[in-house]
C-alpha atoms as a PDB file:
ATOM      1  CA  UNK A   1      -5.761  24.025   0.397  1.00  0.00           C
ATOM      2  CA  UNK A   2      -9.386  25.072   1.360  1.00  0.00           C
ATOM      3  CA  UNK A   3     -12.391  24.903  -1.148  1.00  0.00           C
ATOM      4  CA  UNK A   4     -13.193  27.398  -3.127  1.00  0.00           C
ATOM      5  CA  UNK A   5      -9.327  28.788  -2.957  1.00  0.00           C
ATOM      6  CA  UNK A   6      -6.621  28.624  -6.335  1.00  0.00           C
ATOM      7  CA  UNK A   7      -3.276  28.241  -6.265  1.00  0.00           C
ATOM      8  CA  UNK A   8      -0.460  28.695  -8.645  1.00  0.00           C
ATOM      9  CA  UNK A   9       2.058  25.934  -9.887  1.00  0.00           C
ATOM     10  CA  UNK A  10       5.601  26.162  -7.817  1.00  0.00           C
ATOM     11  CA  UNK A  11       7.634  28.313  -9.269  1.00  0.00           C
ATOM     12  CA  UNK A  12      11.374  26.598  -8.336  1.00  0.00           C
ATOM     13  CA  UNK A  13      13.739  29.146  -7.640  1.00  0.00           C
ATOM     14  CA  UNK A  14      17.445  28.768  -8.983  1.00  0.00           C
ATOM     15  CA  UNK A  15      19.941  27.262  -6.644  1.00  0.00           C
ATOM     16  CA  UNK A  16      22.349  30.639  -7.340  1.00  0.00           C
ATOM     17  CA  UNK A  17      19.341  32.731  -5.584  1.00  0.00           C
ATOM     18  CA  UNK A  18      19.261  33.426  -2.100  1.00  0.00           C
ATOM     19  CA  UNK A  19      17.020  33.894   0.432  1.00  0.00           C
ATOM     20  CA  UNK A  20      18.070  37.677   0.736  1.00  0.00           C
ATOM     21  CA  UNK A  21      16.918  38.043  -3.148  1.00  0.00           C
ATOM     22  CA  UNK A  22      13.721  36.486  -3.047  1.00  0.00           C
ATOM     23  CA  UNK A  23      13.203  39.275   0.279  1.00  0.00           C
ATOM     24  CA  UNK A  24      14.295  41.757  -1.674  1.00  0.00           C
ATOM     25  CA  UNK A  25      11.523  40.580  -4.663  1.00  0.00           C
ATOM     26  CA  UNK A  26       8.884  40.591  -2.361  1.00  0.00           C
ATOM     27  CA  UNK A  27      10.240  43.981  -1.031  1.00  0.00           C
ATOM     28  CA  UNK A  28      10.049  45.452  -4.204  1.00  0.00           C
ATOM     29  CA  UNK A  29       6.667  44.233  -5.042  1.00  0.00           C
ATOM     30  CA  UNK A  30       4.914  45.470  -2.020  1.00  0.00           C
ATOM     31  CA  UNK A  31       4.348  42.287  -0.210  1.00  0.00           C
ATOM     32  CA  UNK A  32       3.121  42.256   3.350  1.00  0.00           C
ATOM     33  CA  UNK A  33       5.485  39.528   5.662  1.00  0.00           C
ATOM     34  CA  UNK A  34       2.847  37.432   7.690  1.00  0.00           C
ATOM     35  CA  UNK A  35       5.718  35.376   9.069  1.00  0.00           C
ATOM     36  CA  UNK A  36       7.220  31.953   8.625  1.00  0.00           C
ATOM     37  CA  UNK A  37       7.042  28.412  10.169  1.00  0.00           C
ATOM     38  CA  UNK A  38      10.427  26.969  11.349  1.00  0.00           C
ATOM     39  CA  UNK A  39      11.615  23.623  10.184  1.00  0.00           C
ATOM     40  CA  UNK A  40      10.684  20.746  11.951  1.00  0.00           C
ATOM     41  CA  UNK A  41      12.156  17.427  11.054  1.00  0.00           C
ATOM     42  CA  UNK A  42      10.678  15.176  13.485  1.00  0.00           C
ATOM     43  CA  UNK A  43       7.166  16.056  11.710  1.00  0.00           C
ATOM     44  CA  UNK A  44       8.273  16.588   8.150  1.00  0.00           C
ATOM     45  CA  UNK A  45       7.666  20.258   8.089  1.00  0.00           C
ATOM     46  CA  UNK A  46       9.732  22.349   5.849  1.00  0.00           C
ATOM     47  CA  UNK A  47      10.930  26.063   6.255  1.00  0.00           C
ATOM     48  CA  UNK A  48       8.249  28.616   4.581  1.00  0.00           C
ATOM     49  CA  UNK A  49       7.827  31.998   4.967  1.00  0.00           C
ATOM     50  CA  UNK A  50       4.051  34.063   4.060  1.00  0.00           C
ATOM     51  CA  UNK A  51       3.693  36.848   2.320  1.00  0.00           C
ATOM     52  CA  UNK A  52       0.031  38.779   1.580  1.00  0.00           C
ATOM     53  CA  UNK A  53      -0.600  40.459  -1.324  1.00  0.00           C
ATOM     54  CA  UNK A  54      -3.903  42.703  -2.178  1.00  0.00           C
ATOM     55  CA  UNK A  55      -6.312  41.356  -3.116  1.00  0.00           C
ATOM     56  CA  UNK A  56      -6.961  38.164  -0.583  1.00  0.00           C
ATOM     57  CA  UNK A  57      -3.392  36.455  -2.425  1.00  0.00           C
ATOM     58  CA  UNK A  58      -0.644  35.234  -0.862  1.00  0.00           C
ATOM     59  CA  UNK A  59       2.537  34.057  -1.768  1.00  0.00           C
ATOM     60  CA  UNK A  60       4.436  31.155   0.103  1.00  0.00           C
ATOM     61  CA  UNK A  61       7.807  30.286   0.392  1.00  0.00           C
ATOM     62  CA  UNK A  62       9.216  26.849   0.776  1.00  0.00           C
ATOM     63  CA  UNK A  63      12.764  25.349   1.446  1.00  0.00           C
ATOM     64  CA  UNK A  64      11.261  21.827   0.407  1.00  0.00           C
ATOM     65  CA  UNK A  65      14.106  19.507   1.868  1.00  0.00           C
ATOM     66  CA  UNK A  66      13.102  16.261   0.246  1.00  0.00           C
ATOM     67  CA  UNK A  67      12.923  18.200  -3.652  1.00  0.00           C
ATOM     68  CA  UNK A  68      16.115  19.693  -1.946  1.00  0.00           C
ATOM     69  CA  UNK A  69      14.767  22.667  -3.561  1.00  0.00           C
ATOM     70  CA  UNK A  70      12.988  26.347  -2.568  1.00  0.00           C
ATOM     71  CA  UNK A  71      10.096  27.642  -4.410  1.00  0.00           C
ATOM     72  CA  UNK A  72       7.167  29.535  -4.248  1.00  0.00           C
ATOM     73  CA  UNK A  73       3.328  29.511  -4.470  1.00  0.00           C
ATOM     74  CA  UNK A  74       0.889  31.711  -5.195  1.00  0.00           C
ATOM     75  CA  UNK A  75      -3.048  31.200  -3.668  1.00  0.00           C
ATOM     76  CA  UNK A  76      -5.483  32.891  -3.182  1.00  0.00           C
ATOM     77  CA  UNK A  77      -9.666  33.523  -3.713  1.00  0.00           C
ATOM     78  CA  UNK A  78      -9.477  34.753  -7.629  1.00  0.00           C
ATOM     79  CA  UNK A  79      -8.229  32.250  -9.865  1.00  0.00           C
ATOM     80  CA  UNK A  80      -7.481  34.964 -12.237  1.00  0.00           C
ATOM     81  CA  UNK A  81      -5.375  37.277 -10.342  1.00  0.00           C
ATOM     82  CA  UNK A  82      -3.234  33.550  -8.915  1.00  0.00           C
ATOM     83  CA  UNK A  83      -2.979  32.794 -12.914  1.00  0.00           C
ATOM     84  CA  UNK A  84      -2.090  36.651 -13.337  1.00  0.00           C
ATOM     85  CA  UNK A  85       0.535  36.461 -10.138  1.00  0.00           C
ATOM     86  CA  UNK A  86       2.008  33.249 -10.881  1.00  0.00           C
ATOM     87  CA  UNK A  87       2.542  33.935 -14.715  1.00  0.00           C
ATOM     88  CA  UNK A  88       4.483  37.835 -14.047  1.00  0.00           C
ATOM     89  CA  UNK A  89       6.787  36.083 -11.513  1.00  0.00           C
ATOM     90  CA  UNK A  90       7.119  33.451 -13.503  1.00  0.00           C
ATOM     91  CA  UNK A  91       8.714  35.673 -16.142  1.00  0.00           C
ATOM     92  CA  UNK A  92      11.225  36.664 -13.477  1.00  0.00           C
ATOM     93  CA  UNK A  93      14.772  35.008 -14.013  1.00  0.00           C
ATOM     94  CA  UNK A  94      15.627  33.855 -10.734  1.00  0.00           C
ATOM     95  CA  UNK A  95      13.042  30.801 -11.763  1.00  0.00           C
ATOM     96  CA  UNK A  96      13.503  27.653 -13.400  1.00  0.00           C
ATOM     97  CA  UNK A  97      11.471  27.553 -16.641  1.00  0.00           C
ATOM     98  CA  UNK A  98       9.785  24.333 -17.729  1.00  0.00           C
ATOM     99  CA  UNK A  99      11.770  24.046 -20.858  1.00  0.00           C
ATOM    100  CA  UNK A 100      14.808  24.156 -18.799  1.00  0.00           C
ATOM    101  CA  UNK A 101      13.495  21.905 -15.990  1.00  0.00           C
ATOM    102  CA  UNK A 102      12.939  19.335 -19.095  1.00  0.00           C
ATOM    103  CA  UNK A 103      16.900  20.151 -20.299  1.00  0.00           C
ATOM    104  CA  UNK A 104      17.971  19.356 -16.423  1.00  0.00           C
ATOM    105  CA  UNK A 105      16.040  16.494 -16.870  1.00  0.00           C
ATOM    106  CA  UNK A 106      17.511  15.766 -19.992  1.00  0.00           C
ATOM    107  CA  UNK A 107      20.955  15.943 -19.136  1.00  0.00           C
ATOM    108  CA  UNK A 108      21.331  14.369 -15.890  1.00  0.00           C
ATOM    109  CA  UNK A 109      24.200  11.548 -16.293  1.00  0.00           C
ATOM    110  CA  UNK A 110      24.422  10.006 -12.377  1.00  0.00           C
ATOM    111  CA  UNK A 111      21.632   8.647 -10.357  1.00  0.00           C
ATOM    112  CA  UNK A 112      21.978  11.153  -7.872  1.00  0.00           C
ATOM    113  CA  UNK A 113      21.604  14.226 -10.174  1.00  0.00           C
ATOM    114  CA  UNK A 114      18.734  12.121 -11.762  1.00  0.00           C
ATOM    115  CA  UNK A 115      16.997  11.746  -8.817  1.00  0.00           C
ATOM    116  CA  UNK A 116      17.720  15.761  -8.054  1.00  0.00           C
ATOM    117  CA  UNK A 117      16.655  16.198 -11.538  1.00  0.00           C
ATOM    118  CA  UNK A 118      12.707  13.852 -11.655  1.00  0.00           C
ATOM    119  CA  UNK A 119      12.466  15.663  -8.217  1.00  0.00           C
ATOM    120  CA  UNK A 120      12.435  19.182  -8.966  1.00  0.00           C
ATOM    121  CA  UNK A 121      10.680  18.427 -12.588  1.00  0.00           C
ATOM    122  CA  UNK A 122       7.815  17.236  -9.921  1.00  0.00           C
ATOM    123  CA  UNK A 123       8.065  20.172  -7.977  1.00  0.00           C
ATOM    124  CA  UNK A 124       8.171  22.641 -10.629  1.00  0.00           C
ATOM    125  CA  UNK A 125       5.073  20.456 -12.873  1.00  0.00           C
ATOM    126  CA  UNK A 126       2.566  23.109 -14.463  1.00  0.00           C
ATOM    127  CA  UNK A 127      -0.858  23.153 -12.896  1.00  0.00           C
ATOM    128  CA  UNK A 128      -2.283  21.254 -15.868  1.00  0.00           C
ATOM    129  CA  UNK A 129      -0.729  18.070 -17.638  1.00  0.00           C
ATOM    130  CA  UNK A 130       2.020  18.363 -20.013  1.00  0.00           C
ATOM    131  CA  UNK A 131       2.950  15.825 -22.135  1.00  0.00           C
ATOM    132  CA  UNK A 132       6.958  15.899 -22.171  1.00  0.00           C
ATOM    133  CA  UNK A 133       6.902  16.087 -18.168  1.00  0.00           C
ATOM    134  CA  UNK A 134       4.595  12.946 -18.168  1.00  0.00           C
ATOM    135  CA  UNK A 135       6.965  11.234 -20.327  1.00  0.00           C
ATOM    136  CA  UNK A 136      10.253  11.790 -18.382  1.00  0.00           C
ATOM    137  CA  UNK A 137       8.447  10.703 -15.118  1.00  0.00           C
ATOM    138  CA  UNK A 138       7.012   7.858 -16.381  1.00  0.00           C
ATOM    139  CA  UNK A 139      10.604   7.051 -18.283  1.00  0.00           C
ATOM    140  CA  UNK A 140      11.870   7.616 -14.153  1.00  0.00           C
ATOM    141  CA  UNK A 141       9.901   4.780 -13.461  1.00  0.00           C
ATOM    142  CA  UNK A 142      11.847   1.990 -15.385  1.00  0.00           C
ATOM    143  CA  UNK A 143      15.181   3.537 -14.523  1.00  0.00           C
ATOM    144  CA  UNK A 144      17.526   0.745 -12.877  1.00  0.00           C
ATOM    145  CA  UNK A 145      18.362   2.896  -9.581  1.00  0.00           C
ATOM    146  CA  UNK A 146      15.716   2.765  -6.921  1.00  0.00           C
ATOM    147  CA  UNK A 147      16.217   6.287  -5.804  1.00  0.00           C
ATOM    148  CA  UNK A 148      15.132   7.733  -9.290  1.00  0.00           C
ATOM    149  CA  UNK A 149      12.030   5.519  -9.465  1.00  0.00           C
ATOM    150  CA  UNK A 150      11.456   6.504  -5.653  1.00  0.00           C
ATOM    151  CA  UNK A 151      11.907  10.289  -7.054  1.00  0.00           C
ATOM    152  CA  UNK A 152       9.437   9.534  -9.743  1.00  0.00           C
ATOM    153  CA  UNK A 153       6.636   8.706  -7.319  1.00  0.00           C
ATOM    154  CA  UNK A 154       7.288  11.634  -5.749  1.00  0.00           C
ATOM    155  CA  UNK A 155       7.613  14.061  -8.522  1.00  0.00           C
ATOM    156  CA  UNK A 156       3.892  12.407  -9.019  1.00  0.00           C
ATOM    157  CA  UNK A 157       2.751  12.911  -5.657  1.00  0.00           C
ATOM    158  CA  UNK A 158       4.205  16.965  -6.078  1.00  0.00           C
ATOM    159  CA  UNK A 159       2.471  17.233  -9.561  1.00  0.00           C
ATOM    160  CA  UNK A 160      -1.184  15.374  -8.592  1.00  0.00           C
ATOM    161  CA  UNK A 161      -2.004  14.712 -12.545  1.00  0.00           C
ATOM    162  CA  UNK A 162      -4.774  12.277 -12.828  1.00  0.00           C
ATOM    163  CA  UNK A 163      -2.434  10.718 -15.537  1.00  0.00           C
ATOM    164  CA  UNK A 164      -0.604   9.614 -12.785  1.00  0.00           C
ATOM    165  CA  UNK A 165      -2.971   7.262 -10.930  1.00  0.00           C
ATOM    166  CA  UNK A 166      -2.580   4.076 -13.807  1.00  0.00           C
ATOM    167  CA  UNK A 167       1.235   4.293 -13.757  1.00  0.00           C
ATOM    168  CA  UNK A 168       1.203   4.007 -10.509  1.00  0.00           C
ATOM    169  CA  UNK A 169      -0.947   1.126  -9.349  1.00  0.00           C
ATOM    170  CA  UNK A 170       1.227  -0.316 -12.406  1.00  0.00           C
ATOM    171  CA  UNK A 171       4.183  -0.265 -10.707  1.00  0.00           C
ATOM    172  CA  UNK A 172       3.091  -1.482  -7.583  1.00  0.00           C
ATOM    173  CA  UNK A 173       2.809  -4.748  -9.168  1.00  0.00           C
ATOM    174  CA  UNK A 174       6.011  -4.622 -11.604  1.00  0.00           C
ATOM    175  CA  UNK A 175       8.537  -2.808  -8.400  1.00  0.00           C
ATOM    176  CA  UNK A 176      10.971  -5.192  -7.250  1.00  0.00           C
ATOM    177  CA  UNK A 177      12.000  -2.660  -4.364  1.00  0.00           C
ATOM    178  CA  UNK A 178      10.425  -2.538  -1.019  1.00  0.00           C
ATOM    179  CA  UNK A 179      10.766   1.184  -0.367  1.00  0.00           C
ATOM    180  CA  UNK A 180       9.617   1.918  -4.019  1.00  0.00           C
ATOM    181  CA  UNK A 181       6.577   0.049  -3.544  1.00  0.00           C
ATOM    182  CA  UNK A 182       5.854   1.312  -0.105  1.00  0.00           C
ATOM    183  CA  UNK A 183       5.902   4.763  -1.641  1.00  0.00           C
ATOM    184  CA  UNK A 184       3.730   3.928  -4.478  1.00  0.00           C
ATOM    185  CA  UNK A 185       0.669   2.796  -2.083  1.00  0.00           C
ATOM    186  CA  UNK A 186       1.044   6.081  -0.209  1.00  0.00           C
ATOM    187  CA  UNK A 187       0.702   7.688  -3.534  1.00  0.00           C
ATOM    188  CA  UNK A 188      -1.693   5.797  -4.582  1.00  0.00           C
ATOM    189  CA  UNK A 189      -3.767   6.127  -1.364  1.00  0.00           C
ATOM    190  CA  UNK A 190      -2.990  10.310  -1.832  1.00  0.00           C
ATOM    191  CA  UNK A 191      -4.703  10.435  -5.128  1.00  0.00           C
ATOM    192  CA  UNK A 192      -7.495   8.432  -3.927  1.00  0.00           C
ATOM    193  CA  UNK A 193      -8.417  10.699  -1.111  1.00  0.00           C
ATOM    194  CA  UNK A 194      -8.632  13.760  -3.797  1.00  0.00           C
END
């Protein structure tokens, strides 16, 4: 993101929407289609699609493969009219709200929905701290399965709290895994350089 430019939280979009919807959404809102970026795998880069909107915004679209999740952000020069943006699509029911991002949270039984489940709660984080999101992710980081502590890094990494910077040079030290730990320094190393 450049200085002196905003941007919105993510706003995860439910996994019954498709991409013909959220078109049709930015149709009927009078977006402007810059164009998109293909997926590259070999250098991490996800799908995402541009959209401008008056007023020096614009509105991103992401098929975020490692969340295994699509979403979209809002950025632009006036932090109002992002806040404004953000909050009216926010309202819009093809997005997951935070209460019910807490409830998926919540409810998850298996690992792999877990890890699904302290993902998107990442992705989909406010812009500012909230309390019962810090707790689950922090809970994700004593769970017993690797991948959901992995996932809790991660959902970290995605929500860039200051909060998060203690827990994880904490478990660093306490990680028994390899992979966990290796994603932990990168994290740690990403908040660092903010």
């Amino acid at each position: 993101m450049a200085v002196g430019r905003y941007m919105g939280h993510r706003l995860v979009i439910r996994d019954a929407v498709d991409n013909a919807e959220v078109r049709a959404l930015a149709a009927a809102d009078g977006w402007t289609y810059e164009g998109d970026t293909a997926r590259d795998p070999d250098s991490r880069a996800f799908y995402e699609a541009k959209w401008s909107l008056p007023g020096g915004l614009s509105v991103n679209y992401v098929a975020d493969e490692l969340v295994d999740a699509r979403y979209l952000v809002v950025s632009g020069e006036d932090d109002a009219r992002v806040r404004e943006v953000t909050t009216r699509l926010a309202a819009e029911v093809i997005f997951w709200s935070l209460d019910e991002l807490l409830v998926n949270f919540d409810t998850s039984v298996y690992p792999a929905e877990q890890t699904r489940s302290v993902l998107i709660l990442g992705a989909g984080s406010p812009k500012r701290a909230a309390d019962p999101v810090i707790m689950r992710i922090l809970e994700a980081t004593h769970h017993k399965d690797a991948r959901v502590r992995r996932a809790a890094v991660c959902a970290m990494v995605y929500s860039e709290w200051p909060e998060y910077r203690e827990p994880l040079a904490e478990m660093i030290v306490r990680e028994t895994d390899a992979q966990v730990i290796h994603h932990a320094r990168i994290a740690v190393q990403l908040f660092e350089e903010q």
